[in-house]
N, C-alpha and C. Protein backbone atom coordinates (compact mmCIF):
# COMPACT_ATOMS: atom_id res chain seq x y z
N UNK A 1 0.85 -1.16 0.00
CA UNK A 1 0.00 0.00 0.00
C UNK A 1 0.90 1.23 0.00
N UNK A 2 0.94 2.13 -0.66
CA UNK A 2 1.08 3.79 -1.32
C UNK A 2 0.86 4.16 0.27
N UNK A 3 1.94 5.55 0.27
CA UNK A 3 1.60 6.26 1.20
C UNK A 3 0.37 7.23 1.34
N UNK A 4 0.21 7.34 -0.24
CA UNK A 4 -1.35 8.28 -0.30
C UNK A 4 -2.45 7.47 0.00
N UNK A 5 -2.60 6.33 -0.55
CA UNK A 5 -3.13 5.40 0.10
C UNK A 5 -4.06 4.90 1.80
N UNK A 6 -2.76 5.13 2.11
CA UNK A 6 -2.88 4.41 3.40
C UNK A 6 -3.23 6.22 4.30
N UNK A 7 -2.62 7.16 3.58
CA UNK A 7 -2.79 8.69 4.37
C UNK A 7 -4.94 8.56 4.20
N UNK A 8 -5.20 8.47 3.14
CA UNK A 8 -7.04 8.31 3.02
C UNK A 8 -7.72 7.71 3.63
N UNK A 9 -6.80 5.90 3.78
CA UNK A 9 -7.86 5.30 4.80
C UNK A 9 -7.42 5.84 5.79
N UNK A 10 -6.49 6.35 6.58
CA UNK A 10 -6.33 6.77 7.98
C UNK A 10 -7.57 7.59 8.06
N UNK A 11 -7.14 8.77 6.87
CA UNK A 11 -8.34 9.87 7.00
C UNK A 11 -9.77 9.51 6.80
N UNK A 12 -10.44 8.31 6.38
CA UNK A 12 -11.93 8.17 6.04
C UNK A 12 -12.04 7.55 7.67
N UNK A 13 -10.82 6.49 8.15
CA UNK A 13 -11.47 5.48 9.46
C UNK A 13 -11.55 7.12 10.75
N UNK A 14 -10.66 8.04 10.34
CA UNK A 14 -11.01 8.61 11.65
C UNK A 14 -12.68 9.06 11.57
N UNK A 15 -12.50 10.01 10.21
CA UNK A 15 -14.20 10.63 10.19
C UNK A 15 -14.99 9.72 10.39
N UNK A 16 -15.15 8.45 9.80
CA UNK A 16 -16.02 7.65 10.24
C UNK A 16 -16.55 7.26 11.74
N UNK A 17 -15.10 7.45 12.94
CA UNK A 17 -15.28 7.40 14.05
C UNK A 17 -15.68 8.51 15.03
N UNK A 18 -15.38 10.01 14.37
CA UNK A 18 -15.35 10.86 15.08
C UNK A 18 -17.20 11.24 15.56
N UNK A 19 -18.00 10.40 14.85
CA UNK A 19 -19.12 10.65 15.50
C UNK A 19 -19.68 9.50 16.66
N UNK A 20 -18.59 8.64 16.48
CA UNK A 20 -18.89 7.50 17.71
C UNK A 20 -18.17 8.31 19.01
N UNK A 21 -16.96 8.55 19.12
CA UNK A 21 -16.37 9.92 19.65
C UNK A 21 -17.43 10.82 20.41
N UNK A 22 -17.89 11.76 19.58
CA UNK A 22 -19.11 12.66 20.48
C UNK A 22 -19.75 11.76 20.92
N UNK A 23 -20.47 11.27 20.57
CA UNK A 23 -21.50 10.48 20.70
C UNK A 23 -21.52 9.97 22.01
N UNK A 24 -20.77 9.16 22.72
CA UNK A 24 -19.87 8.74 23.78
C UNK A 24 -20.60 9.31 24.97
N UNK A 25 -20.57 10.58 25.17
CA UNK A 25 -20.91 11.57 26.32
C UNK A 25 -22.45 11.63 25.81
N UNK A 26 -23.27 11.78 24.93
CA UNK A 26 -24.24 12.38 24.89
C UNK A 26 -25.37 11.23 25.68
N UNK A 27 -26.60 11.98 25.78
CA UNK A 27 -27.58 10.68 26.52
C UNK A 27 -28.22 10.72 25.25
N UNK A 28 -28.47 9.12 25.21
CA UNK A 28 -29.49 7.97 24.40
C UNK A 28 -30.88 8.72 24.57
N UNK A 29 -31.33 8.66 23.24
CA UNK A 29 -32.80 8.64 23.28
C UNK A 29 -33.31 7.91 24.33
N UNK A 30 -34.46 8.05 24.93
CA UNK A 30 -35.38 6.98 26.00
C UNK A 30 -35.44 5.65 24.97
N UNK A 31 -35.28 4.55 25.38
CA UNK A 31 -35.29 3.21 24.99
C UNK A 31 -36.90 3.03 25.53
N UNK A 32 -37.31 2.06 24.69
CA UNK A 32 -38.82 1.18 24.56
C UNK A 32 -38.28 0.07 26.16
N UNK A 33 -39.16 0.50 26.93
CA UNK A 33 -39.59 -0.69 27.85
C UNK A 33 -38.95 -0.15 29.31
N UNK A 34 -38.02 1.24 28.91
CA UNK A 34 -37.58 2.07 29.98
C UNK A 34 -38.44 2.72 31.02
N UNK A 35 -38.10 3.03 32.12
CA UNK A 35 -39.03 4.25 33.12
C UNK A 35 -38.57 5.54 32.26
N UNK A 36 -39.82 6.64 32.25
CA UNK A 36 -39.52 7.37 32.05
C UNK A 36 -39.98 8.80 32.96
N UNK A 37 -38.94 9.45 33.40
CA UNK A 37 -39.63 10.79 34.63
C UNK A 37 -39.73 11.82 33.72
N UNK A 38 -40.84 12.37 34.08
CA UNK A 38 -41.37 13.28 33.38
C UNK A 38 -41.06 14.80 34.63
N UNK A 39 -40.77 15.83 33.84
CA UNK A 39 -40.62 17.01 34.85
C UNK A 39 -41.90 17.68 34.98
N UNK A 40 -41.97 18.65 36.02
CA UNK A 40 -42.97 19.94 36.11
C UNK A 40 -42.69 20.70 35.14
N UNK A 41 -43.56 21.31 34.26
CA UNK A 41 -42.79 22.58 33.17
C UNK A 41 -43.87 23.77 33.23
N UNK A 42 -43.19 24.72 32.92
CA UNK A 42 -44.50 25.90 32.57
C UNK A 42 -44.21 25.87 31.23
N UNK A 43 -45.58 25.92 30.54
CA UNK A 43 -45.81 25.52 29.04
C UNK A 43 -46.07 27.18 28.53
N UNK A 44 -45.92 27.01 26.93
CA UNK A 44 -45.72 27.99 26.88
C UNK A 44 -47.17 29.05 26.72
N UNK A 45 -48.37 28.68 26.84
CA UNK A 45 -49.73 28.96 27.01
C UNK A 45 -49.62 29.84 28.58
N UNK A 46 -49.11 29.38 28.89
CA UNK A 46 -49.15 29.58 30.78
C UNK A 46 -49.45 29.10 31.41
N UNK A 47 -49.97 27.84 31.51
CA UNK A 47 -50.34 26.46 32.23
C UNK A 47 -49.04 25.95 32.40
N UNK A 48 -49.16 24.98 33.40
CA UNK A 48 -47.85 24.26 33.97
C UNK A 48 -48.26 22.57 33.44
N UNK A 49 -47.31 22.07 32.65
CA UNK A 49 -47.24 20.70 32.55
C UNK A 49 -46.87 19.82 34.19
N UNK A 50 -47.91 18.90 34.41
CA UNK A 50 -47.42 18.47 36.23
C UNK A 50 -47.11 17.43 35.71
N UNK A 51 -46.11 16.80 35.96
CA UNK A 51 -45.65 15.07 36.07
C UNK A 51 -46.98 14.11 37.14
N UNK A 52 -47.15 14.97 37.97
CA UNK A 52 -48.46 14.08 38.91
C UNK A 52 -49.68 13.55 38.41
N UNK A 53 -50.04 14.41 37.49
CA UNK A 53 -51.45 14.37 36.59
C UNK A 53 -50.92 13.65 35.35
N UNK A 54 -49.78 13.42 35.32
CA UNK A 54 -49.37 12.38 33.98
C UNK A 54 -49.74 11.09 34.10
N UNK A 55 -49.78 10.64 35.45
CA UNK A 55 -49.35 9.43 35.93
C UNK A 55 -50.95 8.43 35.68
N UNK A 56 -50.20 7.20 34.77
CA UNK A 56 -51.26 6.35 34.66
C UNK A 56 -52.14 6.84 33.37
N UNK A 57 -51.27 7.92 32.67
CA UNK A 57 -52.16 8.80 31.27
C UNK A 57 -50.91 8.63 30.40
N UNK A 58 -51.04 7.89 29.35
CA UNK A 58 -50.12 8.49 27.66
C UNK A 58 -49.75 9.39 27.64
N UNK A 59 -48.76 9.90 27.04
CA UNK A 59 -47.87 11.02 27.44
C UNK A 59 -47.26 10.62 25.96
N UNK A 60 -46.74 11.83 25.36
CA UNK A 60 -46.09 12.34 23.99
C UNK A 60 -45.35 13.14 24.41
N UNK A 61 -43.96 12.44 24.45
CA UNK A 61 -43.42 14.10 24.79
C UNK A 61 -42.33 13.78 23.10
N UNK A 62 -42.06 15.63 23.01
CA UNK A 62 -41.37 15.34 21.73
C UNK A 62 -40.62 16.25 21.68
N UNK A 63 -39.28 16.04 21.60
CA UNK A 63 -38.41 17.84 21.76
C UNK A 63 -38.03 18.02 20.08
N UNK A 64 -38.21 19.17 19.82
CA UNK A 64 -37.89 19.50 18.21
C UNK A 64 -37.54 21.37 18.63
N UNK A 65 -37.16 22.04 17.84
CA UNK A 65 -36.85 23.35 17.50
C UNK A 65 -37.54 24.11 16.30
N UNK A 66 -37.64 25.56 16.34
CA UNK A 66 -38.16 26.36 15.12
C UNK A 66 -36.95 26.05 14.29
N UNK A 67 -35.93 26.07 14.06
CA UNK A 67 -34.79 25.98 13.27
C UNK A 67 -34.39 24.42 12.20
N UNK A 68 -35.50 23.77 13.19
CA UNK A 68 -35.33 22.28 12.77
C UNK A 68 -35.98 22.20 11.37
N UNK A 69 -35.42 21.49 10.01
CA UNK A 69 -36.48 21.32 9.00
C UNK A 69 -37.17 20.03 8.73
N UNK A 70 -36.63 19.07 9.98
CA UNK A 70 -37.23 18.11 9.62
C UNK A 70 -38.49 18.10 11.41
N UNK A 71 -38.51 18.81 12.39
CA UNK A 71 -39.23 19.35 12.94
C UNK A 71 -40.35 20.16 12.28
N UNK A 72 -40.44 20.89 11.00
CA UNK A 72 -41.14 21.62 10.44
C UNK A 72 -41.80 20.69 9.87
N UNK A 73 -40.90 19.71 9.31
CA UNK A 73 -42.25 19.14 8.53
C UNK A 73 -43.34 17.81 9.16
N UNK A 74 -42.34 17.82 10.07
CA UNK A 74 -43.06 16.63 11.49
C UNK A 74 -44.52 17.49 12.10
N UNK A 75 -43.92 18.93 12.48
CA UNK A 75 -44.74 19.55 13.80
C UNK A 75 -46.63 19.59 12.94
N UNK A 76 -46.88 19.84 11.60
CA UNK A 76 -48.07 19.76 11.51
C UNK A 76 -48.74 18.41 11.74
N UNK A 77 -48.20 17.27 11.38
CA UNK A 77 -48.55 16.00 12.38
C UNK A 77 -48.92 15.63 13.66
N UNK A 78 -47.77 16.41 14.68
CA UNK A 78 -48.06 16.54 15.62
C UNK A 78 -48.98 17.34 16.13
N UNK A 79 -49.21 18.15 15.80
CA UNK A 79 -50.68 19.41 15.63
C UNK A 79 -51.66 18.66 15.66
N UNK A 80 -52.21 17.94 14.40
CA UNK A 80 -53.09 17.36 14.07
C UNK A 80 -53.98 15.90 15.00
N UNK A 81 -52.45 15.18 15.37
CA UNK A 81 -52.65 14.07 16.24
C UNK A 81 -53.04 14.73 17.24
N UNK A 82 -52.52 16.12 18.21
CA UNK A 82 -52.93 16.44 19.45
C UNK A 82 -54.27 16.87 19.29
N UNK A 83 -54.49 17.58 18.24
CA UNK A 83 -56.34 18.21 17.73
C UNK A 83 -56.99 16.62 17.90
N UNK A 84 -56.87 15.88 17.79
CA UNK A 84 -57.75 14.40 17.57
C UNK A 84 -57.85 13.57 18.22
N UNK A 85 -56.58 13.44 19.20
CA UNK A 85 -56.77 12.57 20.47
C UNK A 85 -56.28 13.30 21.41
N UNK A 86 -56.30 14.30 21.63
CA UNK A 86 -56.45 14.81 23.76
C UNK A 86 -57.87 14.68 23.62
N UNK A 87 -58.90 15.22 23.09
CA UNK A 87 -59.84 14.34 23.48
C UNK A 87 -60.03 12.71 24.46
N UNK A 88 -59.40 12.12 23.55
CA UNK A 88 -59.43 10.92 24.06
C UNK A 88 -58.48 10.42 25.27
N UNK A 89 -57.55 11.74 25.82
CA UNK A 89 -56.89 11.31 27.15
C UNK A 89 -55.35 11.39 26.95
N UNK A 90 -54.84 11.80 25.18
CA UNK A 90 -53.54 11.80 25.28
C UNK A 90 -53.14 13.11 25.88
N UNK A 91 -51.84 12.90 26.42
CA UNK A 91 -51.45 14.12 27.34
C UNK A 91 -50.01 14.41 26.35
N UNK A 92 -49.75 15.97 26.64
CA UNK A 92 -48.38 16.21 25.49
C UNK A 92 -47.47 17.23 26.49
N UNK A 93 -46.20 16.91 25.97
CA UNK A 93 -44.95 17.56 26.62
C UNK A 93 -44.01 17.64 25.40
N UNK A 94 -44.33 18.90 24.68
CA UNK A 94 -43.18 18.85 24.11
C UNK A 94 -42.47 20.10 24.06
N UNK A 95 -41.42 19.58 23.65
CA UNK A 95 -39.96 20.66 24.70
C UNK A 95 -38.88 21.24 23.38
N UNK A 96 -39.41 22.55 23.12
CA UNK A 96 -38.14 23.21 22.32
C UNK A 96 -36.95 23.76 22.90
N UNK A 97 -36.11 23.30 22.05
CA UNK A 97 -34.63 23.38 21.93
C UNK A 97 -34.05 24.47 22.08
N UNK A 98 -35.09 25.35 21.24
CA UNK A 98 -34.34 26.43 20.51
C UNK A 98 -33.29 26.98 22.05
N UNK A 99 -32.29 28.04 21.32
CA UNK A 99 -31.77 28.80 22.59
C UNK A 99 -32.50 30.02 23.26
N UNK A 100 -33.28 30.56 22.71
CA UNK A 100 -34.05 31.51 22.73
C UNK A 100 -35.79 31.33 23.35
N UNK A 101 -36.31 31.42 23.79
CA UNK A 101 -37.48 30.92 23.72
C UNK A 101 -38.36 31.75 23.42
N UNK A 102 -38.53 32.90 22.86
CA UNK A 102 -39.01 33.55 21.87
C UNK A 102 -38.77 33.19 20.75
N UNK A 103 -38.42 32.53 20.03
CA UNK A 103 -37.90 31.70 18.44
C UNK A 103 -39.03 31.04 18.78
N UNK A 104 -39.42 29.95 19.67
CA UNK A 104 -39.75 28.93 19.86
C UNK A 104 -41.73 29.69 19.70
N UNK A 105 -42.20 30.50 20.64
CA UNK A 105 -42.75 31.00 20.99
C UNK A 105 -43.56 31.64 19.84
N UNK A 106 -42.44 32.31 18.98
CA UNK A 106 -42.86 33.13 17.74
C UNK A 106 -43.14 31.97 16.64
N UNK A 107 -42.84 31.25 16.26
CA UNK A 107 -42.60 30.11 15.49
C UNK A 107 -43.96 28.85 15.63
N UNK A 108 -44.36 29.07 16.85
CA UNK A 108 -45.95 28.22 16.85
C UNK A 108 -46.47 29.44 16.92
N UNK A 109 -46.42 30.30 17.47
CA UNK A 109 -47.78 31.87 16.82
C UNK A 109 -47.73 31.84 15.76
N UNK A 110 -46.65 31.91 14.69
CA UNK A 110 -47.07 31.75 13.22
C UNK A 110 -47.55 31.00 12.53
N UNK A 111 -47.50 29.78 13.21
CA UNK A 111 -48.25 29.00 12.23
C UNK A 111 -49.43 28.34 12.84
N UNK A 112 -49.21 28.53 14.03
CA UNK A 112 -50.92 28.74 14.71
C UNK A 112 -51.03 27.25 15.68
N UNK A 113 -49.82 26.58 15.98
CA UNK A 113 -49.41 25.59 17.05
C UNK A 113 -50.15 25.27 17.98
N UNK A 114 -50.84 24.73 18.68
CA UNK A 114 -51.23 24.86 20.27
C UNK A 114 -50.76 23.72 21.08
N UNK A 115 -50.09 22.81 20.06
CA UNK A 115 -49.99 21.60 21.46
C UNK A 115 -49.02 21.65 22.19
N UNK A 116 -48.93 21.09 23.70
CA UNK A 116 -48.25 21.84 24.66
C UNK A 116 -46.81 21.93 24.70
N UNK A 117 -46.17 23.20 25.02
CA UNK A 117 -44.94 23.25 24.91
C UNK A 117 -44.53 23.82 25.84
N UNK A 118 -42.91 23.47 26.35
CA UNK A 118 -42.24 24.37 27.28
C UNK A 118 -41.11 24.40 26.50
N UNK A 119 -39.91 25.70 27.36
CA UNK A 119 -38.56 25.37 26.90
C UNK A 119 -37.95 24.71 27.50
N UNK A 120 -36.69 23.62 26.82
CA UNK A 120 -35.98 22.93 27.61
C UNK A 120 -34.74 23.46 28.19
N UNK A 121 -35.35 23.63 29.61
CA UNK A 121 -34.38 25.28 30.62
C UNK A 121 -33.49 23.81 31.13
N UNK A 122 -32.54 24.30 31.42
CA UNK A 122 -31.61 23.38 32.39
C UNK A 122 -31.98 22.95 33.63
N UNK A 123 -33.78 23.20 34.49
CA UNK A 123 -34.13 22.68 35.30
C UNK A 123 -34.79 21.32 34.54
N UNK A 124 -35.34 21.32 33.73
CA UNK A 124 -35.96 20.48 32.75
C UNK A 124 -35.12 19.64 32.51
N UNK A 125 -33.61 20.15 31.94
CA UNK A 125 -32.90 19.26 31.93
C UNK A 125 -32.29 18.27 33.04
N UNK A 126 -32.02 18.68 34.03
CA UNK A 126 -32.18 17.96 35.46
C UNK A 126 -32.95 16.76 35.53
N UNK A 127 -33.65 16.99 34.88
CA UNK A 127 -35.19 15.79 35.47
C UNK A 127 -35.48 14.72 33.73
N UNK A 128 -35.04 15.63 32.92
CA UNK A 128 -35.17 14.63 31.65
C UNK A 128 -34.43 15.41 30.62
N UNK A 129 -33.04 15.06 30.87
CA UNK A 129 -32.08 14.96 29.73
C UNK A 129 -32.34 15.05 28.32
N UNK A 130 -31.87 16.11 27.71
CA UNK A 130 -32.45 16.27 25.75
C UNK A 130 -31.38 15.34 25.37
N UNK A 131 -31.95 13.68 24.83
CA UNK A 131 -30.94 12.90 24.03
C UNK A 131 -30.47 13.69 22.74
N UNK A 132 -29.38 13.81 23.22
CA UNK A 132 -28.13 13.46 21.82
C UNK A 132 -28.38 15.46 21.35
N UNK A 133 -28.00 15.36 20.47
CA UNK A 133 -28.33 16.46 19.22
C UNK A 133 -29.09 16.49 18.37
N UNK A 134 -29.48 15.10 17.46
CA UNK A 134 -30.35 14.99 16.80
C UNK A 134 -31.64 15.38 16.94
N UNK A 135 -32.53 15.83 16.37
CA UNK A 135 -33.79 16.16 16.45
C UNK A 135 -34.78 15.92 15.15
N UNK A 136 -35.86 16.12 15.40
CA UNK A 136 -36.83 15.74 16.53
C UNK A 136 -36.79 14.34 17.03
N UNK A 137 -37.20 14.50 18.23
CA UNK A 137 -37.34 13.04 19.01
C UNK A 137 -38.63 12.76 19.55
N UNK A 138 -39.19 11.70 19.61
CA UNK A 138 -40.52 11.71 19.96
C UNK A 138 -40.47 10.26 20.15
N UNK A 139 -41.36 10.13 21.71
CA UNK A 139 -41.09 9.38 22.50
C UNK A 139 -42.47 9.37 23.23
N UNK A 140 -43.23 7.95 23.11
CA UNK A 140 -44.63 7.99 24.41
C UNK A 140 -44.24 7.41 25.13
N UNK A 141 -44.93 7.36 26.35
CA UNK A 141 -44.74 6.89 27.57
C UNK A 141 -45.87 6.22 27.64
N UNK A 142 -46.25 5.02 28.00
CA UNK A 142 -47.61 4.10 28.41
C UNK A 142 -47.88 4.63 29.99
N UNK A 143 -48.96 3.86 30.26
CA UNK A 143 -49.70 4.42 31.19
C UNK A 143 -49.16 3.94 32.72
N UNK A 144 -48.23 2.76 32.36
CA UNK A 144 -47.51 2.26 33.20
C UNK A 144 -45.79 3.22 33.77
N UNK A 145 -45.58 4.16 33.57
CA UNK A 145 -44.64 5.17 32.95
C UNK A 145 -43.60 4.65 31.95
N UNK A 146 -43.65 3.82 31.38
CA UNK A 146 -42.75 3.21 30.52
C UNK A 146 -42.73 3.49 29.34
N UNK A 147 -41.78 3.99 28.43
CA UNK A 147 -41.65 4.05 27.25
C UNK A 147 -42.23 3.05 26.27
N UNK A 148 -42.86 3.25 25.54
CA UNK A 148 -43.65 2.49 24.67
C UNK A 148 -42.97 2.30 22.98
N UNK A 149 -42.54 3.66 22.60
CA UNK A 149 -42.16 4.06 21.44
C UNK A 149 -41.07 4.93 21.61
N UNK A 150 -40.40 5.24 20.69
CA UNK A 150 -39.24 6.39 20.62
C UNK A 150 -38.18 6.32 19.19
N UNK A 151 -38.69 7.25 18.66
CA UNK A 151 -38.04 7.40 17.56
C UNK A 151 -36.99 8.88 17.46
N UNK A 152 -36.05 8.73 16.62
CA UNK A 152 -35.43 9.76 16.29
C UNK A 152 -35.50 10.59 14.53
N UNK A 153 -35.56 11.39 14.72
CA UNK A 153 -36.04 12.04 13.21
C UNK A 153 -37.23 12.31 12.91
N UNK A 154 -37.42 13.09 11.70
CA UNK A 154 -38.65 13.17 10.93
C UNK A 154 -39.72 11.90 11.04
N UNK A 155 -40.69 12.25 11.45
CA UNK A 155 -41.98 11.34 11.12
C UNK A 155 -42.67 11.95 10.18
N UNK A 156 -43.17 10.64 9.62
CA UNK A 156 -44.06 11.21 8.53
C UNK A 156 -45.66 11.06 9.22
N UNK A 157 -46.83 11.48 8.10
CA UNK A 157 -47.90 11.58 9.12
C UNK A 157 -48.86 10.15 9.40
N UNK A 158 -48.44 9.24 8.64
CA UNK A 158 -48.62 7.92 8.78
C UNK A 158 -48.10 7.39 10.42
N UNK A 159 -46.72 7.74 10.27
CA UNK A 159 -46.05 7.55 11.91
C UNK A 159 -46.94 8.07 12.94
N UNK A 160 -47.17 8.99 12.52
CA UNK A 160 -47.28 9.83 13.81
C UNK A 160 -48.84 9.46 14.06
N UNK A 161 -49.45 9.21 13.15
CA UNK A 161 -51.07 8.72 13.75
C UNK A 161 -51.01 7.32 14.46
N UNK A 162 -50.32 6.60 14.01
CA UNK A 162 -49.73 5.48 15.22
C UNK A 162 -49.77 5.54 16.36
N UNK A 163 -49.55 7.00 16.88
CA UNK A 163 -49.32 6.97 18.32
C UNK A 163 -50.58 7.02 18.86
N UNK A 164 -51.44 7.22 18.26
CA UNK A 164 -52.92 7.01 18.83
C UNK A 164 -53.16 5.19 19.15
N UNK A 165 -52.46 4.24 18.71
CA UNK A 165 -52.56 3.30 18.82
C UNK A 165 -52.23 2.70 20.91
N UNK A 166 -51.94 3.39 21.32
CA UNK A 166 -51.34 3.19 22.92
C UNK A 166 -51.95 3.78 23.58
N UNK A 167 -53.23 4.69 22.97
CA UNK A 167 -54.05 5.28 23.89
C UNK A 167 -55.38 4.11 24.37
């Protein structure tokens, strides 16, 4: 093997590793069959999300950002599923990223959002860790507090009516 050679694979095996690397430190999405603690939040309506009143109720929680584009094209799904089943008892926690929480704030006023949101403040984080970097994440909890589902990325709206399936 060529020294140019062997200089490329050095250079492809590191990039290839350098995201196992970060990765390392960050926390895992919630895993299927896990406990999951849910925090107190003030949402961004002005109601307070309670972990107490969760308990023994479906729970959606889903952290995504205004900045996100595969959050953008998820969040009217999620809109739609919350318009159709809180009726029926599903409960929602979902938690923007953004750094700002006016981004976050301004960003469901425009497009006319209502399902429940807080920001994810570093007390929030205390009590339930934002897995990884990737986004959106969306994750139910069964009635037992256990993770039921949890995906990472874009859902499409097929996915996301699924989650009515655990109610």
């Amino acid at each position: 093997m060529d020294r140019r050679t062997l200089l490329q694979a050095l250079g492809a095996a590191s990039l290839a590793s350098a995201p196992l690397a970060r990765a390392a430190d960050e926390v895992p999405p919630p895993q299927v069959g896990t406990a999951l603690t849910l925090p107190d939040a003030p949402l961004f309506d002005g109601s307070t999300f309670k972990a107490s009143a969760a308990q023994g109720q479906v729970v959606l929680v889903y952290w995504w950002a205004s900045w996100c584009p595969f959050c953008g094209a998820t969040n009217p799904f999620i809109q739609k599923l919350w318009d159709a089943q809180r009726p029926r008892g599903l409960l929602m926690l979902g938690l923007a990223v953004d750094k700002r929480i006016e981004d976050a704030r301004q960003y469901m006023a425009r497009r006319g959002y209502t399902f429940p949101t807080a920001h994810h403040t570093p007390a929030i984080e205390r009590v339930m860790p934002r897995p990884g970097k990737a986004i959106p994440v969306t994750c139910v909890r069964g009635r037992d507090g256990r993770v039921v589902m949890s995906e990472v990325g874009q859902l499409f709206e097929e996915d996301v009516q699924q989650i009515a399936r655990f109610l």
